[in-house]
Protein backbone atom coordinates (compact mmCIF):
# COMPACT_ATOMS: atom_id res chain seq x y z
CA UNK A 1 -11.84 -6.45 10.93
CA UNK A 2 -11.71 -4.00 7.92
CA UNK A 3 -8.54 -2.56 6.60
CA UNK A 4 -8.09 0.25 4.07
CA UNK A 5 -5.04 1.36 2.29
CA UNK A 6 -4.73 4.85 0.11
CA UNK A 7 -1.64 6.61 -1.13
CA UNK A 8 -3.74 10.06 -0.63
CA UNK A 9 -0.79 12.26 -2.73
CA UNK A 10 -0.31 14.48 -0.37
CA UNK A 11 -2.64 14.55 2.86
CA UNK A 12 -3.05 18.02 3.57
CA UNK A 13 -4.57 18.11 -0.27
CA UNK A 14 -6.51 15.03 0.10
CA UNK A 15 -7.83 16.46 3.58
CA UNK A 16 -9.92 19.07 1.36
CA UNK A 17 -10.79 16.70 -0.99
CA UNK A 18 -13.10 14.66 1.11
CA UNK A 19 -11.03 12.34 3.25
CA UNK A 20 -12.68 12.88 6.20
CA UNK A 21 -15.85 11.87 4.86
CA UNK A 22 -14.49 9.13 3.27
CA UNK A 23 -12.81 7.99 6.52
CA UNK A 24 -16.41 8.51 8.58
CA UNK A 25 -18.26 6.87 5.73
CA UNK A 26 -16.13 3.34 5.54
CA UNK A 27 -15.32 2.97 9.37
CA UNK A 28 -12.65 0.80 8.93
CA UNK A 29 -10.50 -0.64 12.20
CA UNK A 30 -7.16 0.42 10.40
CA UNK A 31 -6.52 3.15 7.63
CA UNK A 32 -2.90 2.97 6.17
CA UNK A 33 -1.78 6.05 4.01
CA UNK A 34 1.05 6.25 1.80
CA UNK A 35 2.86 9.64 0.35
CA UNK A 36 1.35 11.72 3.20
CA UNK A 37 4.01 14.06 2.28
CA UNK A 38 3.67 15.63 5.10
CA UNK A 39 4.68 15.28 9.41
CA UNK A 40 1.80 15.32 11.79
CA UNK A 41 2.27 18.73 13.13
CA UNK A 42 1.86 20.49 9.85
CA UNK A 43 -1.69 19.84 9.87
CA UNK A 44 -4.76 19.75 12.42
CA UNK A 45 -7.70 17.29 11.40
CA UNK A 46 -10.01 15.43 13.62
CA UNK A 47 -10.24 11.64 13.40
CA UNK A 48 -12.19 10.50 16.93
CA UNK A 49 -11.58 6.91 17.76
CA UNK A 50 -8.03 6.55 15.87
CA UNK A 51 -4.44 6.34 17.18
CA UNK A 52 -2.13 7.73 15.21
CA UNK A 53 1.29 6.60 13.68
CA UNK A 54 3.62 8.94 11.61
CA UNK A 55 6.16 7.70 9.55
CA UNK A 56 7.96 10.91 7.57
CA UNK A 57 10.93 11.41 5.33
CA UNK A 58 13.45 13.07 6.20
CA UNK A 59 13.43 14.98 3.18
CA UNK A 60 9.81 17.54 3.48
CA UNK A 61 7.46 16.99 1.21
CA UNK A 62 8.18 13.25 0.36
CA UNK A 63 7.03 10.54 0.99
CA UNK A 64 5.68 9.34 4.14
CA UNK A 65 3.54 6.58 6.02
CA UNK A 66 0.86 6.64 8.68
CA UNK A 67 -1.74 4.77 9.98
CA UNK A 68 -4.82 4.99 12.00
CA UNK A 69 -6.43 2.92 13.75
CA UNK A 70 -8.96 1.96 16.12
CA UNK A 71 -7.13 -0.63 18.06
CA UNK A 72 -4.12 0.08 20.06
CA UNK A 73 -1.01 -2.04 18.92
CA UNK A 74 1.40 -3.42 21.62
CA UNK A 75 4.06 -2.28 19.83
CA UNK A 76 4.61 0.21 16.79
CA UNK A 77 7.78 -0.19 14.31
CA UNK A 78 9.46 2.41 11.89
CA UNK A 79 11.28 1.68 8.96
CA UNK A 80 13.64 -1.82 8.55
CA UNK A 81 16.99 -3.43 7.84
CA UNK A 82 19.96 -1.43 6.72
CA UNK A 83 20.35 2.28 6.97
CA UNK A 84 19.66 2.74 3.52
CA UNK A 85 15.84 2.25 3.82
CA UNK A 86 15.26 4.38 7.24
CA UNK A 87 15.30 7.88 5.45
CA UNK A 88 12.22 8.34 3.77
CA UNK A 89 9.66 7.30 5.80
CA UNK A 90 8.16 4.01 3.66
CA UNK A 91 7.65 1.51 6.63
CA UNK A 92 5.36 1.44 9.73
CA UNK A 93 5.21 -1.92 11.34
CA UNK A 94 2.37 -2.32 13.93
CA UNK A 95 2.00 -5.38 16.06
CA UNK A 96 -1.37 -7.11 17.55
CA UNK A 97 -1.86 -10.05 19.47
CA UNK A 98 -2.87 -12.14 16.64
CA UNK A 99 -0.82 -10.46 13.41
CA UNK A 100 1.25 -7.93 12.49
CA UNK A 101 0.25 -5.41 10.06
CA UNK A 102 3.06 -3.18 7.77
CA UNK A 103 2.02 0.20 6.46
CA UNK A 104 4.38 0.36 2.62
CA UNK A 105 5.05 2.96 -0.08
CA UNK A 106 7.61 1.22 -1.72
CA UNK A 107 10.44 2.85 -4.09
CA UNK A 108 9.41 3.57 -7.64
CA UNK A 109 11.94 2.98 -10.11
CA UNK A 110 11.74 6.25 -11.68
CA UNK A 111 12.56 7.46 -14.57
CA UNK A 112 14.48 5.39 -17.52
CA UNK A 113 14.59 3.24 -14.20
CA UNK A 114 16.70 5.21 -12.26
CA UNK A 115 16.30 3.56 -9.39
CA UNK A 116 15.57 -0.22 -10.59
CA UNK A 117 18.96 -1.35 -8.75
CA UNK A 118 18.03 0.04 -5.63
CA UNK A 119 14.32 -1.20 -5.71
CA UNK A 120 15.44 -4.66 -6.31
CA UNK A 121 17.87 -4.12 -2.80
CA UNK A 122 14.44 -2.89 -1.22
CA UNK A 123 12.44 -5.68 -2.94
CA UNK A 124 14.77 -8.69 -1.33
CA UNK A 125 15.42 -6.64 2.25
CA UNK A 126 11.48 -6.41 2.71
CA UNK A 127 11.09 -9.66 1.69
CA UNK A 128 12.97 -11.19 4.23
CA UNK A 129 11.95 -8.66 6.71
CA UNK A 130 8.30 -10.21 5.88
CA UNK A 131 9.42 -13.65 6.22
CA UNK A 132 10.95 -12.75 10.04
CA UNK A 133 7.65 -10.96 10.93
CA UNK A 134 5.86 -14.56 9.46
CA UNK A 135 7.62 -16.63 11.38
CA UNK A 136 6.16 -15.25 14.28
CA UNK A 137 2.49 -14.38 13.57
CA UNK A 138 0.41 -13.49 10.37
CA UNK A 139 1.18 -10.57 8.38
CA UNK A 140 -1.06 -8.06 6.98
CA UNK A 141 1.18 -6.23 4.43
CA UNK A 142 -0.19 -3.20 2.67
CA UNK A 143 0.01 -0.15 1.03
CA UNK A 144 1.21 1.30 -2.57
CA UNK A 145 3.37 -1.65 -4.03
CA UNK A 146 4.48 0.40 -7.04
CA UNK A 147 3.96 -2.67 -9.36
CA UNK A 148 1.48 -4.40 -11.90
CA UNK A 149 1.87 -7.84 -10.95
CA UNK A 150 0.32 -9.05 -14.06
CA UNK A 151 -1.08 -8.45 -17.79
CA UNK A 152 -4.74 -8.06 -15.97
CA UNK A 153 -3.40 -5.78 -13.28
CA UNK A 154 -3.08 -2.58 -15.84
CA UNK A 155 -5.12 -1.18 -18.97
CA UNK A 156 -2.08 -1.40 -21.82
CA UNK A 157 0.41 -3.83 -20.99
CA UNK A 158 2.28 -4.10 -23.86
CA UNK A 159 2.26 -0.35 -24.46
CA UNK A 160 4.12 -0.40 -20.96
CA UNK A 161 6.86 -3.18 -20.67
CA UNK A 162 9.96 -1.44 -19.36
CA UNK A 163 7.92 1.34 -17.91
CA UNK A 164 8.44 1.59 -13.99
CA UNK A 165 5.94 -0.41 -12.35
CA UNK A 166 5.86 -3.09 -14.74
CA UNK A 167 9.56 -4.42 -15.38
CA UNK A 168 10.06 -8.11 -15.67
CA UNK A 169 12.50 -7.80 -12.65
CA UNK A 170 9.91 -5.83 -10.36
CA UNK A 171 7.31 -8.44 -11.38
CA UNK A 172 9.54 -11.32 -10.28
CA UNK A 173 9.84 -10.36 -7.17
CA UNK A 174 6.50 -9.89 -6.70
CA UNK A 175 6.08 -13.35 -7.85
CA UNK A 176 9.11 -14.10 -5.35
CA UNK A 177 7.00 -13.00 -2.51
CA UNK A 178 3.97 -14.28 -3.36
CA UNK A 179 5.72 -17.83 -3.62
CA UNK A 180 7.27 -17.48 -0.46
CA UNK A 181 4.16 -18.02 1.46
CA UNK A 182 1.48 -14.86 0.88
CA UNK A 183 -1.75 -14.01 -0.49
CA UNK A 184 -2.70 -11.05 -2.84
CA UNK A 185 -6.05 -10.73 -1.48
CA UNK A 186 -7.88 -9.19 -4.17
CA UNK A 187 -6.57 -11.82 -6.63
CA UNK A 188 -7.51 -14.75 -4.24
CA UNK A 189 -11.36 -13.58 -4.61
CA UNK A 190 -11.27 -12.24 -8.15
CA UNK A 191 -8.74 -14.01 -10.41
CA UNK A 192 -10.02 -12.97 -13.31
CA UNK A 193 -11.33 -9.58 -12.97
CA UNK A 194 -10.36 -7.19 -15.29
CA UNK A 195 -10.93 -3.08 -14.78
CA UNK A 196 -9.50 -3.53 -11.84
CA UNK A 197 -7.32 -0.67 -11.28
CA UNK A 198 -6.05 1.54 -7.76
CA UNK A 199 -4.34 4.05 -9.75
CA UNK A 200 -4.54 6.36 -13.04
CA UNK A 201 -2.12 8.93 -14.45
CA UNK A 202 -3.36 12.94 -14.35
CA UNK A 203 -3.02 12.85 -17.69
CA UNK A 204 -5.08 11.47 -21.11
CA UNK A 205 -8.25 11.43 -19.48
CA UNK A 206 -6.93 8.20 -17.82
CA UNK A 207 -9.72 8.03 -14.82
CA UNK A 208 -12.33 8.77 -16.87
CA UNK A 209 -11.14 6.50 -19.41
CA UNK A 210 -10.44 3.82 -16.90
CA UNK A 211 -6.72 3.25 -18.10
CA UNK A 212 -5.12 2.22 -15.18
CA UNK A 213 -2.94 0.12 -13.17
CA UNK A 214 -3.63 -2.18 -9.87
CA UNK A 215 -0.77 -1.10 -7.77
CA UNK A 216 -2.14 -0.92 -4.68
CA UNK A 217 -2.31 -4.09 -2.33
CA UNK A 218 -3.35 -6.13 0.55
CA UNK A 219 -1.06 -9.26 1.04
CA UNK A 220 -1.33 -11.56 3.65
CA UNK A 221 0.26 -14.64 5.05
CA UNK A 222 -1.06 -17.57 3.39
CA UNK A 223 -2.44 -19.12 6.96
CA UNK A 224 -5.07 -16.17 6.78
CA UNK A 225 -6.45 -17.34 3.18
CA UNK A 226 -9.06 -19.02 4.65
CA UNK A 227 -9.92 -15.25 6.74
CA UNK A 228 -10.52 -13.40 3.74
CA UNK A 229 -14.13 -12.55 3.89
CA UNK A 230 -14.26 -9.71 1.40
CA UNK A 231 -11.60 -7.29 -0.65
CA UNK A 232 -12.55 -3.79 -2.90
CA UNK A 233 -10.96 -1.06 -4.79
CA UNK A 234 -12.72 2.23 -4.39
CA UNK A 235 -12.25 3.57 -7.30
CA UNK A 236 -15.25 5.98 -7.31
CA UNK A 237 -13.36 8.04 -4.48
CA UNK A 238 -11.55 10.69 -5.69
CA UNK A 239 -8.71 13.01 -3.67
CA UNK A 240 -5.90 11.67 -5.17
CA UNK A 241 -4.50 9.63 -8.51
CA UNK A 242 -5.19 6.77 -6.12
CA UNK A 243 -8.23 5.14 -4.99
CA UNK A 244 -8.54 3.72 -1.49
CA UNK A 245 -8.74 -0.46 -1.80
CA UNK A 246 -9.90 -1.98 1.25
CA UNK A 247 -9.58 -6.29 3.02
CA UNK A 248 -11.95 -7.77 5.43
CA UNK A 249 -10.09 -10.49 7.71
CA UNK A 250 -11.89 -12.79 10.02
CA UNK A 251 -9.63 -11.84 13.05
């Protein structure tokens, strides 16, 4: 089964930018989006062969989840845990017969980290949210993880210690996850590529120039290691200040 990811920036944008094309071109069994920005009535598009699942924030303009896919789930989820994270539309948890697969745009920390506090809340809720889901079937976890996990995963590191993104304390709990029994995909088939980025700032050239970051993911449980049969970053797509990235499972 293929699976892409791709905060688009705004769908209704991206939808004149070539996402349909893109979409016909890499016929993938699931397509999670992040920051659709958007709720499903505001715009008409057609997708034949996908279900769709809308996840928006209550707030217009902001935020947002969805995914598409080919395969109907037994059961579709929105948001998780405490009020505090069921307002803005980050989480869409759909479950199959063999796995579950969660849809994220997590929190950024903003700003002279603004937010850090409250990401760190998010970052130990999820977890443990993950670790339920686990304990019942695989997870496929996905989506814009608004973090460089390491050194390799963006262009300057030292240049941005203490930026968003790439705090120690968002980095550790990445590492918490991983350690708690998943799988960066990407890394598990290329530890030591470097390049490798998902995202680049509108600014400095940074595309072009390939300055980047790697902050967009597919995590699994560690029981589907051994399922990985292929991961990529599209980063010749363009539509947003993402590019799609993309896992093939053996399921």
């Amino acid at each position: 089964m293929k699976f892409v990811s791709w905060n688009v920036n705004g769908l209704r944008a991206c939808l004149n930018k070539g996402f349909l094309d893109f979409c016909a071109a890499v016929d993938a069994d699931f397509i999670c989006l992040q920051e659709t920005k958007m709720r499903p009535e505001q715009a008409e598009f057609d997708l034949p062969g996908y279900h769709r699942f809308w996840n928006s924030a209550d707030k217009a303009g902001y935020s947002g989840t969805a995914i598409f896919t080919k395969h109907a789930p037994l059961n579709v989820t929105y948001d998780f845990g405490d009020e505090q994270h069921r307002h803005e539309g980050r989480i869409i948890t759909a479950e199959y017969a063999d796995f579950y697969l969660v849809c994220c745009y997590t929190p950024n920390a903003q700003d002279e980290l603004k937010r850090l506090d409250y990401r760190m809340v998010w970052e130990d809720d999820l977890r443990a949210y993950l670790m339920e889901l686990d304990a019942q079937k695989p997870v496929v976890y996905c989506g814009d993880l608004n973090v460089a996990h390491q050194e390799i995963d963006l262009k300057n590191p030292r240049a941005n210690r203490r930026n968003p993104g790439f705090t120690d304390e968002e980095r550790a709990k990445m590492t918490a996850l991983l350690e708690s029994g998943f799988v960066d995909t990407f890394r598990a088939l290329y530890p030591d590529k470097t390049g490798a980025y998902s995202w680049w700032s509108y600014r400095f050239n940074a595309r072009k120039n390939n300055a980047g970051w790697r902050i967009d993911y597919f995590i699994v449980s560690e029981r589907l290691r051994a399922r990985i049969t292929n991961a990529d970053i599209y980063s010749e797509i363009p539509g947003s200040d993402h590019c799609p990235v993309a896992l093939e499972l053996d399921i």
